[in-house]
C-alpha atoms as a PDB file:
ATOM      1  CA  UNK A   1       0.000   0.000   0.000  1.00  0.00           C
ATOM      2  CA  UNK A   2       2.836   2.405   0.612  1.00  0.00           C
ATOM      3  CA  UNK A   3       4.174   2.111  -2.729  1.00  0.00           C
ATOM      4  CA  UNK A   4       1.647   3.882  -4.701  1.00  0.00           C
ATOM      5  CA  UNK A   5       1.475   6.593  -2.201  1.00  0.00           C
ATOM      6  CA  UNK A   6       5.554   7.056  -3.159  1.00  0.00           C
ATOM      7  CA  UNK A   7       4.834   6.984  -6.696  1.00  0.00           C
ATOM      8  CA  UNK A   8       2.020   9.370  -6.722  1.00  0.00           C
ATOM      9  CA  UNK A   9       4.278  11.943  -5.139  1.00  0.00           C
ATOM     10  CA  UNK A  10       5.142  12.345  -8.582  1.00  0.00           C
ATOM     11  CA  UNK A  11       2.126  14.438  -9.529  1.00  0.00           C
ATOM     12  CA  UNK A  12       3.499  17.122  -7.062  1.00  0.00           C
ATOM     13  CA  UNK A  13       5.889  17.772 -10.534  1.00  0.00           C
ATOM     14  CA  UNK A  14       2.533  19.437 -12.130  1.00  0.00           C
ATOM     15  CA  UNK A  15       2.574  22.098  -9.328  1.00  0.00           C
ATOM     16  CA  UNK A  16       6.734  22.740  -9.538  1.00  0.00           C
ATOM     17  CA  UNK A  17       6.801  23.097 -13.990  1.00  0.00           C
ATOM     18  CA  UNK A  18       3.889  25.153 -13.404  1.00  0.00           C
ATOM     19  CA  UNK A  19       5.179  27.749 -10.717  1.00  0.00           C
ATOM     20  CA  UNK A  20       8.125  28.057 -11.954  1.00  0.00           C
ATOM     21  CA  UNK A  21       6.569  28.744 -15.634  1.00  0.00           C
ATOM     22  CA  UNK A  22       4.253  31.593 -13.569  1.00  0.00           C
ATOM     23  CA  UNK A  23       7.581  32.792 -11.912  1.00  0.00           C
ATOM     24  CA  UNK A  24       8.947  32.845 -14.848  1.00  0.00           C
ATOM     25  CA  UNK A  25       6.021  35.059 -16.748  1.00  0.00           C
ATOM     26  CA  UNK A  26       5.775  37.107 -13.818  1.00  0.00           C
ATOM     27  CA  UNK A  27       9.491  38.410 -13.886  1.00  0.00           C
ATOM     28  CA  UNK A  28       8.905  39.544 -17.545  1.00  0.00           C
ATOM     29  CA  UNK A  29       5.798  40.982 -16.532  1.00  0.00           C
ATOM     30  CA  UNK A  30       7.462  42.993 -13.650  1.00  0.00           C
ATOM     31  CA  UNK A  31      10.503  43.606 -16.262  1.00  0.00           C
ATOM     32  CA  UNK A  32       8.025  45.355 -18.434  1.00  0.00           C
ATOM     33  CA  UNK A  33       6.246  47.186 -16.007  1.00  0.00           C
ATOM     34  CA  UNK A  34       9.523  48.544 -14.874  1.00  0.00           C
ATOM     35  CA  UNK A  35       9.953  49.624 -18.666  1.00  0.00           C
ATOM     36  CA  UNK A  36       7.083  51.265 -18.338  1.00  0.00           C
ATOM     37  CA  UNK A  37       7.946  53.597 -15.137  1.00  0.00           C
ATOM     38  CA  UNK A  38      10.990  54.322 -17.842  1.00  0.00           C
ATOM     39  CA  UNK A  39       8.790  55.208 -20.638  1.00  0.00           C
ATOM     40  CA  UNK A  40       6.620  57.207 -17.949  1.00  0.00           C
ATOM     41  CA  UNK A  41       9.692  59.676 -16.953  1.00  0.00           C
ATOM     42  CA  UNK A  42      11.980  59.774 -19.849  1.00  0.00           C
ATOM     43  CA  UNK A  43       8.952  59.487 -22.668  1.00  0.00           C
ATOM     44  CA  UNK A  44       6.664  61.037 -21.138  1.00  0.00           C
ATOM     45  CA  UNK A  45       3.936  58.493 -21.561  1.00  0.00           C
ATOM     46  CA  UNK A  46       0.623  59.166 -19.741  1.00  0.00           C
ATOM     47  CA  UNK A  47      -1.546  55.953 -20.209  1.00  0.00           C
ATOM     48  CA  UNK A  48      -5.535  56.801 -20.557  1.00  0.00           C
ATOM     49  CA  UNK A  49      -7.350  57.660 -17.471  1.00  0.00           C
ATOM     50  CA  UNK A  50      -3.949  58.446 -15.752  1.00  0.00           C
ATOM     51  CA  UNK A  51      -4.028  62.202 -16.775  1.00  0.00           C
ATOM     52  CA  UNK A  52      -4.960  63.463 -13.083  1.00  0.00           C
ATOM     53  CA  UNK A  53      -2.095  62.616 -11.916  1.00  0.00           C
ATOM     54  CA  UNK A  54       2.024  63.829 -12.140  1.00  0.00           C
ATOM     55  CA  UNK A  55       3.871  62.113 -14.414  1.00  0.00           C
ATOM     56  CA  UNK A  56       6.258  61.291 -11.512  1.00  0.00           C
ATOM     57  CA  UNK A  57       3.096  59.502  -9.583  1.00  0.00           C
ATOM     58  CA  UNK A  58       2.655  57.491 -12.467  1.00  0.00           C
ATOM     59  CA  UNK A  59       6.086  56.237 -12.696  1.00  0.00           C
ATOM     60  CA  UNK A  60       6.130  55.632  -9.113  1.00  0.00           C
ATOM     61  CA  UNK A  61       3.049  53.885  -9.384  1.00  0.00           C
ATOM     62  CA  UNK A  62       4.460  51.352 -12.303  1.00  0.00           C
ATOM     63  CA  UNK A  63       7.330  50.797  -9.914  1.00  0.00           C
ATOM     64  CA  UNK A  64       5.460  49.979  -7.134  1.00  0.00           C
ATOM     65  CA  UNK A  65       3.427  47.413  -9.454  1.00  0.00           C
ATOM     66  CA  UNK A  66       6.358  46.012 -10.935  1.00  0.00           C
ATOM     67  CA  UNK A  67       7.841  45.415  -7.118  1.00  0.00           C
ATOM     68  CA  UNK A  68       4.820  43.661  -6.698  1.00  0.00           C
ATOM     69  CA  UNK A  69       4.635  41.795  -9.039  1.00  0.00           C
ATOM     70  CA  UNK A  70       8.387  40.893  -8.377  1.00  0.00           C
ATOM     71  CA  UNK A  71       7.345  39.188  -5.303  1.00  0.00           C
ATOM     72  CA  UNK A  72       4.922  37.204  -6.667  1.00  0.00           C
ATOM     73  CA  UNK A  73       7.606  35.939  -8.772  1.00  0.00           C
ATOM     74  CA  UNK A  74       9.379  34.895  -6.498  1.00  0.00           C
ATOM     75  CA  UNK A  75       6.978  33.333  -3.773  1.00  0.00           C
ATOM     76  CA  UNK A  76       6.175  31.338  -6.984  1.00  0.00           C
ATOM     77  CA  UNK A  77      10.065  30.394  -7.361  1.00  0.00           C
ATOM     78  CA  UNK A  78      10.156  29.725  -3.931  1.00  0.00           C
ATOM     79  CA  UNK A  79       6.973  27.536  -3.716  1.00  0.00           C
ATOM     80  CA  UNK A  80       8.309  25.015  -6.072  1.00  0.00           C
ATOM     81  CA  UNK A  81      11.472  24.750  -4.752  1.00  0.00           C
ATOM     82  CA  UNK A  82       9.430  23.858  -1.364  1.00  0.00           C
ATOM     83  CA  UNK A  83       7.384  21.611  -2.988  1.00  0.00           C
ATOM     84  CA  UNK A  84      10.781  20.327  -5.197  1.00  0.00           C
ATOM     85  CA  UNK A  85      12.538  19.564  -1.574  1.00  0.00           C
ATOM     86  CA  UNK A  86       9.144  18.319   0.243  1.00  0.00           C
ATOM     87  CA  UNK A  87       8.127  15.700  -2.159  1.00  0.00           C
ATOM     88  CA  UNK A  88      10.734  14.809  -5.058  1.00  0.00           C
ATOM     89  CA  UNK A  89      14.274  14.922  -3.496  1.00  0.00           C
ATOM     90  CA  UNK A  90      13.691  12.648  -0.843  1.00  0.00           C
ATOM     91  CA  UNK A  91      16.878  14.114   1.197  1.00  0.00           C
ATOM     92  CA  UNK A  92      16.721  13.956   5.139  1.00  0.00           C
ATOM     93  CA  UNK A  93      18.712  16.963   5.273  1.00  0.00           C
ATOM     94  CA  UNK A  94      18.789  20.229   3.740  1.00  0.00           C
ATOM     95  CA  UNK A  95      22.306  21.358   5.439  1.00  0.00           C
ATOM     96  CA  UNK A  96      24.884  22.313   2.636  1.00  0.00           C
ATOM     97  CA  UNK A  97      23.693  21.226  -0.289  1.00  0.00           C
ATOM     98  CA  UNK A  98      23.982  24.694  -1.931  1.00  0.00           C
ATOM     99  CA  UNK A  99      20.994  26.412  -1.492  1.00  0.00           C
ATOM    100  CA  UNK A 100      20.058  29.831   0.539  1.00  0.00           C
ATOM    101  CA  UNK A 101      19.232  29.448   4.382  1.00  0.00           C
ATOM    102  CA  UNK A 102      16.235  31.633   3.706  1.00  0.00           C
ATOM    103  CA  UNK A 103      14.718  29.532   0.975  1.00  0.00           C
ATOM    104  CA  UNK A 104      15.543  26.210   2.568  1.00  0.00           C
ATOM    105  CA  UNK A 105      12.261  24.155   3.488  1.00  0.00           C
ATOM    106  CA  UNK A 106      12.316  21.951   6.415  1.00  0.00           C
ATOM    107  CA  UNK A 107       8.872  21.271   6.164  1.00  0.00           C
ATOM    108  CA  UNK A 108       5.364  22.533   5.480  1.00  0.00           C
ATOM    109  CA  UNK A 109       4.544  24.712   7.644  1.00  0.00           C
ATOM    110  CA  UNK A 110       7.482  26.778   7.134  1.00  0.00           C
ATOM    111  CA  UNK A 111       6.296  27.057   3.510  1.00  0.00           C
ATOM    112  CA  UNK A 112       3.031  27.817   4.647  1.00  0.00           C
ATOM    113  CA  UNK A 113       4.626  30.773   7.040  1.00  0.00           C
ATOM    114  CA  UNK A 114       6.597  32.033   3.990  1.00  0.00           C
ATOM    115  CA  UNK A 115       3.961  31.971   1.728  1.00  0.00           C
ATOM    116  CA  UNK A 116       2.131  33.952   4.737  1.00  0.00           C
ATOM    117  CA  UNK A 117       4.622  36.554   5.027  1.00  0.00           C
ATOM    118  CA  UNK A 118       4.793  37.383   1.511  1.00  0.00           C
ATOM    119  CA  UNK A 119       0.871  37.667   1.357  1.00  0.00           C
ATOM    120  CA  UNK A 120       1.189  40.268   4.108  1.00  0.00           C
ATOM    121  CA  UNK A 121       3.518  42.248   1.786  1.00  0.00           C
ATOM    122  CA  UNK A 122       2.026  42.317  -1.267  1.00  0.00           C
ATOM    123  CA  UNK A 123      -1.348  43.660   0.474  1.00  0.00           C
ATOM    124  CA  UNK A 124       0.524  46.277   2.070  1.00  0.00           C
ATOM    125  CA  UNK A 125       2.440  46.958  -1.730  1.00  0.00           C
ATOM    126  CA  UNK A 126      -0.932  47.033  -3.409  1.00  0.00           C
ATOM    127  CA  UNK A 127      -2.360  49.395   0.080  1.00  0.00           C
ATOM    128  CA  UNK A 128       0.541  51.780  -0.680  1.00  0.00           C
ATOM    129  CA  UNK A 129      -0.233  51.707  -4.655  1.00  0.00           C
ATOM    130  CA  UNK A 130      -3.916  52.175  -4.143  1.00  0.00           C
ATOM    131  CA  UNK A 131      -3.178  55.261  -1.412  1.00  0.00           C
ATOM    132  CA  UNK A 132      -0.758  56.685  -4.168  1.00  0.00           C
ATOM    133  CA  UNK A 133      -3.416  56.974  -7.338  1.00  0.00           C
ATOM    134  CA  UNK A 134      -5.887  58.189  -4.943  1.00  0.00           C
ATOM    135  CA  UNK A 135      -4.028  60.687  -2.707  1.00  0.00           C
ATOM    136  CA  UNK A 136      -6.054  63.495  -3.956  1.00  0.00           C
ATOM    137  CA  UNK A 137      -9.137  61.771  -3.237  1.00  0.00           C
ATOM    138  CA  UNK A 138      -8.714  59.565   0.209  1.00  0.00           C
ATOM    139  CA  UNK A 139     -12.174  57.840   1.392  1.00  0.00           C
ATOM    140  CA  UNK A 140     -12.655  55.834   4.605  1.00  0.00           C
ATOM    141  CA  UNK A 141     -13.183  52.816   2.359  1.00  0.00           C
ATOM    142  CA  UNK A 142      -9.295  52.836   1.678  1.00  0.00           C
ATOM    143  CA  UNK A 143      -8.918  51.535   5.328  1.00  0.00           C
ATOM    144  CA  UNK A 144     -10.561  48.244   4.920  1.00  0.00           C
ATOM    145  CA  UNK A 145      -7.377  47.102   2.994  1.00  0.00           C
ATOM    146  CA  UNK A 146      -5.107  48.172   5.849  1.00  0.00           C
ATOM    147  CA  UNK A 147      -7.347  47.070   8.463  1.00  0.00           C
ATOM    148  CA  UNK A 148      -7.221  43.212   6.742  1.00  0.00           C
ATOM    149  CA  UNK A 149      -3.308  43.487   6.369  1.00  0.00           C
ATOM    150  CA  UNK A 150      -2.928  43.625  10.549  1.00  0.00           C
ATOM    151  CA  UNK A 151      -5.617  41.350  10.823  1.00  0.00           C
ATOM    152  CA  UNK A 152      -3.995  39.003   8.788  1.00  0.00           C
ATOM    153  CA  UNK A 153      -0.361  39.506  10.208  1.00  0.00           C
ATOM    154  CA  UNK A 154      -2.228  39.353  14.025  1.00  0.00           C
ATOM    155  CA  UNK A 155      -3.337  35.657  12.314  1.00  0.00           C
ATOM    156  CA  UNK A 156      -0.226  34.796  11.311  1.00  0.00           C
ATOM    157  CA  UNK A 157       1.473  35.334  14.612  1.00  0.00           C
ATOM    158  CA  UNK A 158      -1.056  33.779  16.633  1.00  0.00           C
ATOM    159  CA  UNK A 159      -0.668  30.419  14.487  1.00  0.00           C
ATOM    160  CA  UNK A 160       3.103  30.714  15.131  1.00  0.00           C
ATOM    161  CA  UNK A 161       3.408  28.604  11.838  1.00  0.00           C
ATOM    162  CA  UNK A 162       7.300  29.261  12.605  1.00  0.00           C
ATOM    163  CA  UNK A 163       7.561  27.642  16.207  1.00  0.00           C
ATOM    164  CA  UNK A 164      10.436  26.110  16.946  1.00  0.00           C
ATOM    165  CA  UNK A 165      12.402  26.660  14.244  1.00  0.00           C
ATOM    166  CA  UNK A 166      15.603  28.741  14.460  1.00  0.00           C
ATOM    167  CA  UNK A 167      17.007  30.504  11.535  1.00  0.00           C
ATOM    168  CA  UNK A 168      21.308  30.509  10.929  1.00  0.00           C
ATOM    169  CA  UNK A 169      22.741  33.650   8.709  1.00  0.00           C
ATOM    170  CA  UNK A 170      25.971  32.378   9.328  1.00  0.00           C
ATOM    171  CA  UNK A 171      26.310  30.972   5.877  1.00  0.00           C
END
């Protein structure tokens, strides 16, 4: 019985080709948003319903897409090397073999806390775009984004999906 269990661990190889391919698409997506934010201040490219606002804000606000859009990237690189390490290498230990201490996965839940983490960030990047197009015209709506982000960051320290694991940045 155990041995199609070890086999089907296989299919976890649909997940990895497929993150990485959506890592892969999101870095060019970020790269051309960035060449956007370049088009914006040396060009002088306003895109259509964009004219309220400074050219500068514009650019800024490309940048801060393309930064977000960076870290989906790579929470997508890192999720399939998680998955990679959980279910296809088979290795009992992850000491040495080359890899980051930061991207190392011991085990699931300290994908799960990553993954977490860089959720947090990317609502508080996409609070800090949406405050930047609007900044002329702030509402109290705007807070329900900001009021989720500490919610969810409250969550993720109450779970403590990082206990007892230590971190090394001796390497």
């Amino acid at each position: 019985m155990k041995k199609p269990f070890y086999a089907f661990r296989y299919i976890s190889w649909i997940a990895i080709l497929f993150s990485l391919l959506g890592s892969l698409l999101l870095f060019i997506v970020g790269a051309l948003k960035t060449l956007n934010a370049f088009r914006v201040f040396f060009l002088g490219y306003i895109p259509k319903g964009k004219e309220h606002l400074h050219t500068v804000d514009i650019g800024i606000t490309y940048l801060i897409k393309s930064l977000d859009t960076f870290l989906i990237a790579l929470i997508l690189f890192i999720f399939a090397h998680g998955i990679f390490t959980l279910f296809i290498s088979n290795k009992t230990s992850t000491k040495n073999n080359g890899v980051l201490n930061w991207i190392q996965t011991p085990n699931i839940g300290h994908l799960k806390n990553v993954l977490g983490e860089v959720i947090v960030i990317i609502l508080f990047v996409k609070f800090l775009e949406v405050v930047f197009v609007n900044i002329d015209h702030l509402d109290w709506n705007l807070l329900i984004l900001p009021i989720s982000i500490v919610l969810m960051a409250v969550g993720l320290k109450v779970l403590k999906l990082n206990k007892g694991e230590t971190y090394n940045d001796k390497t």
